[in-house]
C-alpha atoms as a PDB file:
ATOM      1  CA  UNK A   1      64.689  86.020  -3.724  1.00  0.00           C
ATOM      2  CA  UNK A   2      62.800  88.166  -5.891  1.00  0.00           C
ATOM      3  CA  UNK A   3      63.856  88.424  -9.619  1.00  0.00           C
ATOM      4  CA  UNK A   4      62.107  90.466 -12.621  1.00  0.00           C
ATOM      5  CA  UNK A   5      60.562  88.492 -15.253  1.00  0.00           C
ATOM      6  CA  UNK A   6      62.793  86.564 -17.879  1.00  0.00           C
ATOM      7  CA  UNK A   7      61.533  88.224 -20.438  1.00  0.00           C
ATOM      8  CA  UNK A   8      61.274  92.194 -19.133  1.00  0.00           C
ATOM      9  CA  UNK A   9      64.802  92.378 -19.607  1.00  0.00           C
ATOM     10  CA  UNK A  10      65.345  95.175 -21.835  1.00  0.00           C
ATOM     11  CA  UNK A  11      69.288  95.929 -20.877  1.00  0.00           C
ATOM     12  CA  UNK A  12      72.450  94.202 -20.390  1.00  0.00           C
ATOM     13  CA  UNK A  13      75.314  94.711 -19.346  1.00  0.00           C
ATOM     14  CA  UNK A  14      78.753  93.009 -21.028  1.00  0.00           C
ATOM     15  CA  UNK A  15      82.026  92.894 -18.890  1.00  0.00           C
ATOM     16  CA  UNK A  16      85.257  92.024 -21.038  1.00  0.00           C
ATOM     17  CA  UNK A  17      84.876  92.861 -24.835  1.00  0.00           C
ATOM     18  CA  UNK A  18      87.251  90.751 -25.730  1.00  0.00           C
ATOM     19  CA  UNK A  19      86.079  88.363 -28.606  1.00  0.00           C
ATOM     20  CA  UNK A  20      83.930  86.217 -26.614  1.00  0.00           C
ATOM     21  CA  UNK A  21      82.493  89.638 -24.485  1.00  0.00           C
ATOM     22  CA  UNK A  22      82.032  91.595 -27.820  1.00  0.00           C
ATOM     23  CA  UNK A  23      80.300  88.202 -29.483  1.00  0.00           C
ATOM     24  CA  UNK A  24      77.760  88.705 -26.975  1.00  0.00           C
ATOM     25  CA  UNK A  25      77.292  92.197 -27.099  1.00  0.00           C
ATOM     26  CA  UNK A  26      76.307  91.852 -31.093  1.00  0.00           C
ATOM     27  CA  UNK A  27      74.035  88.573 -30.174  1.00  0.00           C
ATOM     28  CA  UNK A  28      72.227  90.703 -27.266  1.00  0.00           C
ATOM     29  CA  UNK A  29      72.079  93.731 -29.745  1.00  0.00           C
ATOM     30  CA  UNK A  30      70.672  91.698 -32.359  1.00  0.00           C
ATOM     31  CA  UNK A  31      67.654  90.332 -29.802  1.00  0.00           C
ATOM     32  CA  UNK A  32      66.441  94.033 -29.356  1.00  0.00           C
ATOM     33  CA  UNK A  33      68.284  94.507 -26.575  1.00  0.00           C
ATOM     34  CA  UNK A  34      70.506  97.593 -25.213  1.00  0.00           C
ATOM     35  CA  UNK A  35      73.919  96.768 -24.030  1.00  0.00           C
ATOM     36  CA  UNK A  36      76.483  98.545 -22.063  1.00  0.00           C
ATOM     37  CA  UNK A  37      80.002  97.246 -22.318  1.00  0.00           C
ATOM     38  CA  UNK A  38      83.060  97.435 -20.688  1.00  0.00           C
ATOM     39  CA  UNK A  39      86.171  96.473 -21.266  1.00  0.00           C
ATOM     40  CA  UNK A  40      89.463  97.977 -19.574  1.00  0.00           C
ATOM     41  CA  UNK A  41      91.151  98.286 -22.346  1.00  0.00           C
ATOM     42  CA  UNK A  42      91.958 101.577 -23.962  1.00  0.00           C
ATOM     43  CA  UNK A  43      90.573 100.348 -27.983  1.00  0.00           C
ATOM     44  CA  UNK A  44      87.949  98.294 -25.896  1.00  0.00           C
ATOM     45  CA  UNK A  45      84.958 100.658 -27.329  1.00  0.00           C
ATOM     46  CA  UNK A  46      86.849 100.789 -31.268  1.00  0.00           C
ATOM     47  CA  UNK A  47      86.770  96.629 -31.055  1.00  0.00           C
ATOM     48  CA  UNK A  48      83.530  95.871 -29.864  1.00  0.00           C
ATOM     49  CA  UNK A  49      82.105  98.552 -32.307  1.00  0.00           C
ATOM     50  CA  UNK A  50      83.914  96.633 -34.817  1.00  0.00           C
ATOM     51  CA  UNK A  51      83.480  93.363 -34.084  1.00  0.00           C
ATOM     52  CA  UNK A  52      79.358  94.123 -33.980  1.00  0.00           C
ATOM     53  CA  UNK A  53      79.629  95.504 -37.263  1.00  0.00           C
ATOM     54  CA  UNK A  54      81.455  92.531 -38.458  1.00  0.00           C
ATOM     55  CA  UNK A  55      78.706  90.045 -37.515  1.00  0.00           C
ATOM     56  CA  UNK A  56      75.961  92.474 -37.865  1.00  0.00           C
ATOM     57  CA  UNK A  57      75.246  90.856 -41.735  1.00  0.00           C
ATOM     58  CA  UNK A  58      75.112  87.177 -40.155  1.00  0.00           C
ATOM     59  CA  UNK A  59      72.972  87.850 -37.449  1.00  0.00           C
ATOM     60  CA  UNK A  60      70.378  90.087 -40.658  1.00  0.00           C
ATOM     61  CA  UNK A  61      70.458  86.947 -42.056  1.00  0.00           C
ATOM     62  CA  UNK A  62      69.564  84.899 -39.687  1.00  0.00           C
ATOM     63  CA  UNK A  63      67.150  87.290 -38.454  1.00  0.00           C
ATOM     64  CA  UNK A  64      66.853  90.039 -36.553  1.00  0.00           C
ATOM     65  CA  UNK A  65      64.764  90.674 -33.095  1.00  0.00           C
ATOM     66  CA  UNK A  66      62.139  94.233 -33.436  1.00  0.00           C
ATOM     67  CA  UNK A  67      64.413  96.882 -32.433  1.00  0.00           C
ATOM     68  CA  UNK A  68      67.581  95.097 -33.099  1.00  0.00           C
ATOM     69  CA  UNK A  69      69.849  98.147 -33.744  1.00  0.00           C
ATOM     70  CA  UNK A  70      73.743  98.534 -33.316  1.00  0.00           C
ATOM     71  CA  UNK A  71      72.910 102.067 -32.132  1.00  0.00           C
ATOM     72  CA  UNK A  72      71.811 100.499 -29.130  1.00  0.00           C
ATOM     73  CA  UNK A  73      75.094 100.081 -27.936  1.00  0.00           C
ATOM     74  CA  UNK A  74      76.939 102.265 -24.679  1.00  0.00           C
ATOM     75  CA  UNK A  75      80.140 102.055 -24.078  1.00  0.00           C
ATOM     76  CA  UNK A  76      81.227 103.188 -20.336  1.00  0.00           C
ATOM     77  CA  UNK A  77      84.479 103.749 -19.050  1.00  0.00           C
ATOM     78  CA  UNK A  78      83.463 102.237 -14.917  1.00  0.00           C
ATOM     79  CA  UNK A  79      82.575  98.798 -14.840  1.00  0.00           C
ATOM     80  CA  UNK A  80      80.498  99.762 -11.830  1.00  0.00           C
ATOM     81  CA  UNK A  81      78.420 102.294 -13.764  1.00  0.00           C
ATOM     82  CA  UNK A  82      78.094 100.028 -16.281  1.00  0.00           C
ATOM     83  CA  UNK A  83      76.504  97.574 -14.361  1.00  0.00           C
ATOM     84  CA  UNK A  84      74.481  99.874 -12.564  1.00  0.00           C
ATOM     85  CA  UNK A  85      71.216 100.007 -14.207  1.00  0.00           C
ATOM     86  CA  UNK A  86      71.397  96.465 -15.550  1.00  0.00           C
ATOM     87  CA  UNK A  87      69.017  93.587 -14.904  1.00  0.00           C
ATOM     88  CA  UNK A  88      71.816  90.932 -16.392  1.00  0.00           C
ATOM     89  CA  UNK A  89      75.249  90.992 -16.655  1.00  0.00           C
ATOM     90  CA  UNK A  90      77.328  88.432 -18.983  1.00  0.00           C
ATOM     91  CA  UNK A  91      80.796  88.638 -17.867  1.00  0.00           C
ATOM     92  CA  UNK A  92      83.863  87.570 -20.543  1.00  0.00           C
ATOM     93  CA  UNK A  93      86.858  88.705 -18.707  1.00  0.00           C
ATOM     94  CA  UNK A  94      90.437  87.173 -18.878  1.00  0.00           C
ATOM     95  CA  UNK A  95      90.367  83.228 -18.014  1.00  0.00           C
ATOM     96  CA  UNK A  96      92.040  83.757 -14.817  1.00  0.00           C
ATOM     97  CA  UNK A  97      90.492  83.308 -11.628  1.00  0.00           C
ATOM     98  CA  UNK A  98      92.133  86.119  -9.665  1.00  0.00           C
ATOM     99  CA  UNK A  99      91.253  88.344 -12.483  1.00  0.00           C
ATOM    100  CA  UNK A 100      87.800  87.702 -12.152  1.00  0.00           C
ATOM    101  CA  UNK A 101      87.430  87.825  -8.500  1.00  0.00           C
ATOM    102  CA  UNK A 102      89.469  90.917  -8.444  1.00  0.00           C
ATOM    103  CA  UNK A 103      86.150  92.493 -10.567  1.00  0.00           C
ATOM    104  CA  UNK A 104      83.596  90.712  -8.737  1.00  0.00           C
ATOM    105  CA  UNK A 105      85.224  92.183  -5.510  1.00  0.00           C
ATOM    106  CA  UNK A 106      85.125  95.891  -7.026  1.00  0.00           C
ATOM    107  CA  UNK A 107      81.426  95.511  -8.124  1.00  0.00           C
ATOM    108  CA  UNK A 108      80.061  94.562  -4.745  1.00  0.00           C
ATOM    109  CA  UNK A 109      78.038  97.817  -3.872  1.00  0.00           C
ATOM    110  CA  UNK A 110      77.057  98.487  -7.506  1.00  0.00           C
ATOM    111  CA  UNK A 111      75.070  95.585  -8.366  1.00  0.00           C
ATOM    112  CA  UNK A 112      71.938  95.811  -8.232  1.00  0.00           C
ATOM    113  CA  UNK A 113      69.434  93.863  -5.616  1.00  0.00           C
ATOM    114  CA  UNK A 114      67.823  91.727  -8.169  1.00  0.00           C
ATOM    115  CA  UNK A 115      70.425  91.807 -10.693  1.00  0.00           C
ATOM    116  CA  UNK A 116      72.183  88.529 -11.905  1.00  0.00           C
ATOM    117  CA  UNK A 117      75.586  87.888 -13.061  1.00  0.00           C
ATOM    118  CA  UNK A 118      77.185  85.513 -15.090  1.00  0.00           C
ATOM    119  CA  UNK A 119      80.323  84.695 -16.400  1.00  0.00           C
ATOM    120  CA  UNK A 120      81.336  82.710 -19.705  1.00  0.00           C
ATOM    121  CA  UNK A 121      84.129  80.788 -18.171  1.00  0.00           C
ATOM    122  CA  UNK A 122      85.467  77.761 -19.517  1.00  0.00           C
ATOM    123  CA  UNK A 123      86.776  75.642 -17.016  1.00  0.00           C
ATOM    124  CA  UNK A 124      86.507  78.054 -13.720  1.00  0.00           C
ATOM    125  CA  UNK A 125      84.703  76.857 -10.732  1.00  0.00           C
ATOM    126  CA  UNK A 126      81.250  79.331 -10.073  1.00  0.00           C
ATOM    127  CA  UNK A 127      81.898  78.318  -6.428  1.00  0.00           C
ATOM    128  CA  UNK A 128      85.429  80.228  -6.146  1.00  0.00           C
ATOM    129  CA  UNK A 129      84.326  82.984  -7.686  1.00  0.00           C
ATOM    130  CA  UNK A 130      81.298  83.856  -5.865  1.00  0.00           C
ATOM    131  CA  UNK A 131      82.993  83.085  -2.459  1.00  0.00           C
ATOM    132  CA  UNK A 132      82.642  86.009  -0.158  1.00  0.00           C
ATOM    133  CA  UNK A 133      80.817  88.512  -2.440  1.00  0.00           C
ATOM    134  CA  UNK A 134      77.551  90.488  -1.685  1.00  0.00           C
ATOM    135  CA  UNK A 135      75.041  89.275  -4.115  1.00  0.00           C
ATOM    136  CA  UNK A 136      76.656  85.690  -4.528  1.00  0.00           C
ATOM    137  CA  UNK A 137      73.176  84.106  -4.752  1.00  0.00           C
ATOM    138  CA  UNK A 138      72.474  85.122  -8.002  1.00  0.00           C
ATOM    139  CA  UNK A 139      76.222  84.613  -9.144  1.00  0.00           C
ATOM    140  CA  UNK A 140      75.833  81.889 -12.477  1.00  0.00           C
ATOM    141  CA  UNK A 141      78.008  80.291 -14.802  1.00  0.00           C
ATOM    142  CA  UNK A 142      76.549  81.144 -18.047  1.00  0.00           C
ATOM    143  CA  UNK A 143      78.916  79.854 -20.335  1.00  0.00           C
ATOM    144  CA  UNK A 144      78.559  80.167 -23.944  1.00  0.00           C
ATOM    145  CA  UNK A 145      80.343  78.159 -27.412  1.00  0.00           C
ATOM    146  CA  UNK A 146      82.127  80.054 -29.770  1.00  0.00           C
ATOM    147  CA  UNK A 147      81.040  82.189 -31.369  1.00  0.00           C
ATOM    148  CA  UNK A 148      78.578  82.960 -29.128  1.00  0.00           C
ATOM    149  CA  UNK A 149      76.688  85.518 -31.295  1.00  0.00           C
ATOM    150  CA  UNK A 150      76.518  82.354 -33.991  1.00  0.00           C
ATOM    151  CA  UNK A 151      76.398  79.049 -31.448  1.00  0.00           C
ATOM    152  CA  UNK A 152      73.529  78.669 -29.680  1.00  0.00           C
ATOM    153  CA  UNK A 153      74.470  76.595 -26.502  1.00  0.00           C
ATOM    154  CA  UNK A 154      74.853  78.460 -23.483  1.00  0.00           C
ATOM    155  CA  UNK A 155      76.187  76.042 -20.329  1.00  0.00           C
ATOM    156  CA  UNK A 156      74.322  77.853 -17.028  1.00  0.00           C
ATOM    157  CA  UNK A 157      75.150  76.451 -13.411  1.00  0.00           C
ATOM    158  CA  UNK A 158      75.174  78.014  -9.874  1.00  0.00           C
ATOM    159  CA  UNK A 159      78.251  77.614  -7.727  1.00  0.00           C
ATOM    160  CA  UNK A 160      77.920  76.531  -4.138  1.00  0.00           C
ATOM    161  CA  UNK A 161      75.902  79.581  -2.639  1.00  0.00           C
ATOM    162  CA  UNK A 162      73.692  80.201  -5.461  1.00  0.00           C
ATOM    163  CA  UNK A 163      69.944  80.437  -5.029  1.00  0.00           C
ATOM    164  CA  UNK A 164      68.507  77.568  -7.622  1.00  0.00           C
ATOM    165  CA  UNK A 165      66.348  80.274  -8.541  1.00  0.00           C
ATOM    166  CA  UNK A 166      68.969  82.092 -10.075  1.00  0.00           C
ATOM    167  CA  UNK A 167      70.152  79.138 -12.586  1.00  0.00           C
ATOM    168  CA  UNK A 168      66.537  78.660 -13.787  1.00  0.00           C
ATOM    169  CA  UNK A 169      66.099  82.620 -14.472  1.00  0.00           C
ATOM    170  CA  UNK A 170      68.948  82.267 -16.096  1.00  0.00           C
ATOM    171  CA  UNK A 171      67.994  79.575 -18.421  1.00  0.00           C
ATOM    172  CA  UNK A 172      64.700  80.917 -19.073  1.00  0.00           C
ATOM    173  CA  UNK A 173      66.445  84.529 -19.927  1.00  0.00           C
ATOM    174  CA  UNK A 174      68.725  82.897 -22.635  1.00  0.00           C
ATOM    175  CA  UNK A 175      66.047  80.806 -24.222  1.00  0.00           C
ATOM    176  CA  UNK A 176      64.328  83.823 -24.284  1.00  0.00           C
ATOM    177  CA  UNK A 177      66.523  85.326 -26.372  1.00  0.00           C
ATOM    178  CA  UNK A 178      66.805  82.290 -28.447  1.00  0.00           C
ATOM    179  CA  UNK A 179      69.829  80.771 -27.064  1.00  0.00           C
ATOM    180  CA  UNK A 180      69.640  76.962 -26.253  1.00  0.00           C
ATOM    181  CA  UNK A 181      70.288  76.759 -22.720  1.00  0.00           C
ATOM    182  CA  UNK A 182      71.521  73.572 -20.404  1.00  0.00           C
ATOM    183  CA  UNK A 183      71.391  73.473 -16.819  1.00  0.00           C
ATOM    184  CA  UNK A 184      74.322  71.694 -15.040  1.00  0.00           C
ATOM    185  CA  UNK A 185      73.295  69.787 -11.733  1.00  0.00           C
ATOM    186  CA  UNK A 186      77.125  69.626 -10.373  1.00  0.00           C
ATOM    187  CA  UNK A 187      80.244  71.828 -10.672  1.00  0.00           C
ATOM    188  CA  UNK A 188      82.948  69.688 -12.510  1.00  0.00           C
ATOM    189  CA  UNK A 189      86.240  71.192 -14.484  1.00  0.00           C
ATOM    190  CA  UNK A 190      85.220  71.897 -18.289  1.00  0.00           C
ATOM    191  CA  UNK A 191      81.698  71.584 -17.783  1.00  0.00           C
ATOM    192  CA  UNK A 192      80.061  69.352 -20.158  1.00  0.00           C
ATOM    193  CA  UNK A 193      80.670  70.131 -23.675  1.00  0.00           C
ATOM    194  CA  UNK A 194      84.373  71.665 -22.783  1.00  0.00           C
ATOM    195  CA  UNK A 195      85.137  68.017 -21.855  1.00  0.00           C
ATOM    196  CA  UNK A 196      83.347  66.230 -24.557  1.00  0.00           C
ATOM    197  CA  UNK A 197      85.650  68.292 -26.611  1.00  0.00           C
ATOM    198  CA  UNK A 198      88.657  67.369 -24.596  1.00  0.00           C
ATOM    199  CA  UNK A 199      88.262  63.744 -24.590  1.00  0.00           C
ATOM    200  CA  UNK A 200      87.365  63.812 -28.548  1.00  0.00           C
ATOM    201  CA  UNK A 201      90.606  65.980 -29.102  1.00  0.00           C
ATOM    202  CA  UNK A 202      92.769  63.010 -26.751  1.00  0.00           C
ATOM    203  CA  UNK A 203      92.024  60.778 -29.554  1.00  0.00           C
ATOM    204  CA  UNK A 204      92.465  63.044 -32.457  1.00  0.00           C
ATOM    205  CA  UNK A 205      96.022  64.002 -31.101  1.00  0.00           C
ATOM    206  CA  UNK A 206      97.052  60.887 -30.117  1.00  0.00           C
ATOM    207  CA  UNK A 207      95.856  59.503 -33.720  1.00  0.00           C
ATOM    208  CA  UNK A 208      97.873  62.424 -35.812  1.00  0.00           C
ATOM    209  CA  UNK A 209     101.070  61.662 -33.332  1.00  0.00           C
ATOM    210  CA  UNK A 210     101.089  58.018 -33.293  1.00  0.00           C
ATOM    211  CA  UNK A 211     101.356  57.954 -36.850  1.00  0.00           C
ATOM    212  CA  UNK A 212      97.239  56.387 -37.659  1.00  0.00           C
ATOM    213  CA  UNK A 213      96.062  59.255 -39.736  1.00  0.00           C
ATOM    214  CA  UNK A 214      97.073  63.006 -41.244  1.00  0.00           C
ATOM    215  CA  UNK A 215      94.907  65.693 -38.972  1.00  0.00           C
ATOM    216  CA  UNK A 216      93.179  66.251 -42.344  1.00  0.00           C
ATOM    217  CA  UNK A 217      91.919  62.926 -42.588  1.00  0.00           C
ATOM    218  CA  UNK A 218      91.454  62.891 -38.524  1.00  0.00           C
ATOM    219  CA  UNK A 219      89.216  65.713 -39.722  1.00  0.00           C
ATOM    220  CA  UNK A 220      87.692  64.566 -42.215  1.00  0.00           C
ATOM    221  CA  UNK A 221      86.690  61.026 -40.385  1.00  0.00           C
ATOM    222  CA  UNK A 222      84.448  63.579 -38.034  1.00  0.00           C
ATOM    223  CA  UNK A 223      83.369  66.289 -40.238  1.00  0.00           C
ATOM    224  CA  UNK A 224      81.855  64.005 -42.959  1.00  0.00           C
ATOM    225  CA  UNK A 225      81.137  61.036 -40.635  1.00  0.00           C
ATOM    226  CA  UNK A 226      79.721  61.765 -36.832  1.00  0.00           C
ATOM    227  CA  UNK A 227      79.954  65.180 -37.039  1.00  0.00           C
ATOM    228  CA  UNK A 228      76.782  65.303 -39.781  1.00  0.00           C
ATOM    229  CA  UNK A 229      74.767  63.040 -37.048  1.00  0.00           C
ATOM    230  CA  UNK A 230      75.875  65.594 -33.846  1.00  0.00           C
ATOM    231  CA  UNK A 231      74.874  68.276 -35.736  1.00  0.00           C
ATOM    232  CA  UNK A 232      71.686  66.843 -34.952  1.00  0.00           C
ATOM    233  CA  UNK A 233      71.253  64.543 -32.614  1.00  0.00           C
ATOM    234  CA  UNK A 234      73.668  64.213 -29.406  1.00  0.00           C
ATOM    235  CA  UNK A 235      76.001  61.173 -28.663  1.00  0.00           C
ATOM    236  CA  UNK A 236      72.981  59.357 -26.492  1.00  0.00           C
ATOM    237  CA  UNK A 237      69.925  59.592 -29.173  1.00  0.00           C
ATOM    238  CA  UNK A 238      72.252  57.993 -31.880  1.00  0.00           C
ATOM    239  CA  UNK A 239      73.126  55.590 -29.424  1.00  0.00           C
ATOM    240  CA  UNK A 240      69.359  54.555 -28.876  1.00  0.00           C
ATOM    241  CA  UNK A 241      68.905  55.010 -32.882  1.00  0.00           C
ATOM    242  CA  UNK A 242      71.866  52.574 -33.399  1.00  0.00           C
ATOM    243  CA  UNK A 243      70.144  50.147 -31.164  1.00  0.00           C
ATOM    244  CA  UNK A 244      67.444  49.356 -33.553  1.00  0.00           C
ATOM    245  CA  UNK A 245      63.714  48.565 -32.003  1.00  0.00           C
ATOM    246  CA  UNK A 246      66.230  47.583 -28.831  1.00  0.00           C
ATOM    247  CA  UNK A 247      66.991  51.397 -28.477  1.00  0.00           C
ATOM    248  CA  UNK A 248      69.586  52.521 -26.074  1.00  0.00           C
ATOM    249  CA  UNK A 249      69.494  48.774 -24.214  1.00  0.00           C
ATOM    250  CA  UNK A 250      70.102  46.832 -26.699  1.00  0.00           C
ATOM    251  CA  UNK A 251      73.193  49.084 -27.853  1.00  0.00           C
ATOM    252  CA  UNK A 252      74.785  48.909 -25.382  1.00  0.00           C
ATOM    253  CA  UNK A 253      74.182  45.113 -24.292  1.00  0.00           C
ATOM    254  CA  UNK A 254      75.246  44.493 -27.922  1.00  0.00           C
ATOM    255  CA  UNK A 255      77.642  46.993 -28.717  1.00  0.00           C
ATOM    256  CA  UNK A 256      78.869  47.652 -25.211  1.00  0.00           C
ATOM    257  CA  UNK A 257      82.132  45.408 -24.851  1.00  0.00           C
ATOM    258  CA  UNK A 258      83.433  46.551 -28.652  1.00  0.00           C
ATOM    259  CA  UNK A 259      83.155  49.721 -27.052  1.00  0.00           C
ATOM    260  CA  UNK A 260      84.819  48.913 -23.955  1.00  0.00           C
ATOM    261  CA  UNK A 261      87.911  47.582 -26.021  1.00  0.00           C
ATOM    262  CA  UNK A 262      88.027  50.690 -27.661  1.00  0.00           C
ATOM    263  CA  UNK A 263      87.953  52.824 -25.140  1.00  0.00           C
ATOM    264  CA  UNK A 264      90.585  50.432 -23.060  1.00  0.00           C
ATOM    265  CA  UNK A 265      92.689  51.198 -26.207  1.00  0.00           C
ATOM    266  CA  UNK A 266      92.104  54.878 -26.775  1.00  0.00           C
ATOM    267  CA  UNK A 267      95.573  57.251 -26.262  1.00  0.00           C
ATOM    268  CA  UNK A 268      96.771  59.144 -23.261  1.00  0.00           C
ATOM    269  CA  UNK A 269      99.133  61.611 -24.982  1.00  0.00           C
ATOM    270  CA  UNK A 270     101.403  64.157 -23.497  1.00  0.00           C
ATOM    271  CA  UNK A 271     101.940  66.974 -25.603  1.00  0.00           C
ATOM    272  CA  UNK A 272     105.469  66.994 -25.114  1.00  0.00           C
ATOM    273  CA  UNK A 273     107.524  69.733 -27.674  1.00  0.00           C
ATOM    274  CA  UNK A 274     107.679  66.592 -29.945  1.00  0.00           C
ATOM    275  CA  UNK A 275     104.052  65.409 -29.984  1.00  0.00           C
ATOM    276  CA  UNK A 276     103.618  69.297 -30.637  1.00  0.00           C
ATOM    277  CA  UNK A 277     105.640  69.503 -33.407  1.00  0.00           C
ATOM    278  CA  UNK A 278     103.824  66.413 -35.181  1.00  0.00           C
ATOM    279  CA  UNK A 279     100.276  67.598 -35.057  1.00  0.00           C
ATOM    280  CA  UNK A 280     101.018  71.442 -35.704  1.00  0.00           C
ATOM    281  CA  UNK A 281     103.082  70.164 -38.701  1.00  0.00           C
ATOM    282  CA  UNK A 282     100.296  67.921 -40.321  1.00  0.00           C
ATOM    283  CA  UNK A 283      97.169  70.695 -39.035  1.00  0.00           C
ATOM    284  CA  UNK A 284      99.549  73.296 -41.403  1.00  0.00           C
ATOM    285  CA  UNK A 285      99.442  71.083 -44.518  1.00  0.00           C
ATOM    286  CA  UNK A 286      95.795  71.112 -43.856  1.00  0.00           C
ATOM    287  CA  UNK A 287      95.256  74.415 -43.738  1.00  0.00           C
ATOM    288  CA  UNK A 288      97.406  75.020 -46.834  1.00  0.00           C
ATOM    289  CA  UNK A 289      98.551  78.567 -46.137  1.00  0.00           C
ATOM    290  CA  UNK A 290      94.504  79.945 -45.388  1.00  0.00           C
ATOM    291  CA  UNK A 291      94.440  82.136 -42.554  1.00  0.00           C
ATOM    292  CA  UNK A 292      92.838  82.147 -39.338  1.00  0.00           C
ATOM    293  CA  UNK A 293      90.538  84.692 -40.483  1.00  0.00           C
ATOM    294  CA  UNK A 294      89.656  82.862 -43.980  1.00  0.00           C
ATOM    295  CA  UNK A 295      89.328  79.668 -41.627  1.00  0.00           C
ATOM    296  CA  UNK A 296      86.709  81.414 -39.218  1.00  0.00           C
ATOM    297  CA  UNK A 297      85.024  83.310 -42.423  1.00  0.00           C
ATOM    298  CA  UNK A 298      84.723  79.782 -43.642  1.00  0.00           C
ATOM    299  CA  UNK A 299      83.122  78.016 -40.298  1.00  0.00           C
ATOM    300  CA  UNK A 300      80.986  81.051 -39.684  1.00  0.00           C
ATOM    301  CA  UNK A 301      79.545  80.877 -43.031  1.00  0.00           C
ATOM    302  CA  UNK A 302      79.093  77.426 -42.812  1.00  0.00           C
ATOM    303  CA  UNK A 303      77.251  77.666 -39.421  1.00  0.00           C
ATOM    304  CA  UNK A 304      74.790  80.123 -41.099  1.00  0.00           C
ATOM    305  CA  UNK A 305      73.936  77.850 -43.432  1.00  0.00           C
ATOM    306  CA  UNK A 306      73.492  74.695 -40.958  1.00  0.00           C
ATOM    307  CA  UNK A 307      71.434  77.090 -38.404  1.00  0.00           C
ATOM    308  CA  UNK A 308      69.377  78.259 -41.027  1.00  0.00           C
ATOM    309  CA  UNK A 309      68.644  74.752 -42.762  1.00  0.00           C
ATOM    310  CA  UNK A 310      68.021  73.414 -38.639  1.00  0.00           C
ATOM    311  CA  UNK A 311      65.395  76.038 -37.794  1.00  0.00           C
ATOM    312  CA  UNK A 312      63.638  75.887 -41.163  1.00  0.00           C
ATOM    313  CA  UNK A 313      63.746  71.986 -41.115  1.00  0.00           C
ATOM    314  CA  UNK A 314      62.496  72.223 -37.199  1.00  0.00           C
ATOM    315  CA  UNK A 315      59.800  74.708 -37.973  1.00  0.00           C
ATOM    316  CA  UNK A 316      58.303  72.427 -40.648  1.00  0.00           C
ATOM    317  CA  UNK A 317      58.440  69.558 -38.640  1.00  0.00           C
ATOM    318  CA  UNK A 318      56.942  71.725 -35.331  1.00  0.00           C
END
């Protein structure tokens, strides 16, 4: 299989501008890139225009690619024109499976030969979605964190008939464009950091409904306690860090059967109606009447100020 270069690509293509579809759009705008999206609705082009001049001032700050330019930006009406020309496509359709294979299955004879595709699903399996298409070789999960024109983790992984070559290309393309990109040996439900958030959340619900803590003190236990340390370091280096000159080994010959107990004890809830009820009820008095879009003006600030602090902090050290 023969692919371009990484880092010719000069257009993109964006399927679904949705919030996650139209977060990409401004990030690939804002690496000098041109973008064509698509989206089926009929305000697709007014929202996507929007949202990039929404997070245009974030991505300024945190600095802008040569040629970064919203003006760079096509909007087309025919998903298979817009993917015509393209050398990538990031698709950010509907989290439904027969959604998306219903739009893989009309782009069959427009994709180009050397083109690769790759969609930002959560949970979907690559392997069921590429089934049966032309072109499923270089069919990818690419699958970013919200927001993904702020978050720099991108998730890549082929499915069952894609060419190994594609997942590396991939990789290389979005640490190219300054993402931080993962590569996934096996397909599992969630990926990776979907269910590191999953498991983290089983706890935090079951604490809030079993009557242990107030979500705001749930979230406060993580925000100003292992939070600061995952901000930057994963769950495994502070693990070896915690083990002393031991590292990792002697953690977890030392600290290994507290942590079994612990995790022997940890909750299974069911979010039954009532369970429901509990945490929305205490996550309310937490939020103390700010809306969702003072609450994400809030985090995205904040993430500025932690991306800009890492890569400053990072350069000096490098």
């Amino acid at each position: 299989m023969a692919l371009p270069p990484p880092t010719s690509v000069r257009r993109v293509t964006v399927l679904g501008a949705g919030t996650i579809g139209a977060s990409w759009a401004a990030y690939f705008l804002s690496r000098g890139l041109d973008v064509v999206a698509w989206d089926p609705a009929p305000d697709g082009e007014a929202k996507v225009r929007a949202f990039v001049g929404r997070a245009w001032p974030a991505l300024r700050d945190l600095g802008l690619a040569p040629g970064a330019d919203q003006g760079r930006l096509r909007f087309s009406s025919d998903a298979r024109a817009a993917v015509a020309e393209a050398a990538f496509v990031q698709e950010s359709g509907p989290e439904n499976e027969a959604t998306k294979i219903a739009l893989f299955c009309s782009l069959d004879d427009a994709l180009g030969d050397d083109t690769v595709l790759a969609s930002s699903t959560s949970g979907l399996l690559m392997s069921r979605l590429q089934a049966g298409r032309r072109g499923r070789e270089r069919y990818v999960l690419g699958h970013p964190f919200n927001p993904p024109h702020l978050v720099p983790l991108v998730e890549v992984l082929g499915g069952a008939e894609t060419d190994p070559q594609a997942v590396d290309w991939a990789v290389a393309f979005y640490n190219a464009i300054g993402k931080k990109a993962i590569k996934l040996t096996r397909e599992v439900p969630g990926h990776v950091a979907n269910r590191m958030q999953a498991a983290l959340y089983r706890e935090a619900a079951h604490l809030v409904a079993s009557g242990v803590a107030s979500a705001a003190d749930v979230d406060t236990a993580i925000a100003y306690g292992p939070g600061l340390r995952w901000a930057l370091l994963g769950p495994h280096l502070i693990a070896h860090l915690a083990g002393g000159g031991g590292g990792i080994r002697h953690f977890l010959d030392h600290i290994g059967p507290a942590l079994e107990a612990w995790w022997a004890d940890l909750g299974t809830p069911k979010l039954t109606p009532d369970v429901i009820d509990r945490i929305a009820a205490s996550v309310e008095r937490e939020a103390a009447g700010r809306s969702i879009e003072n609450l994400e003006g809030e985090r995205d600030r904040l993430l500025i100020a932690l991306l800009r602090m890492l890569a400053a902090e990072r350069g000096r050290g490098g």
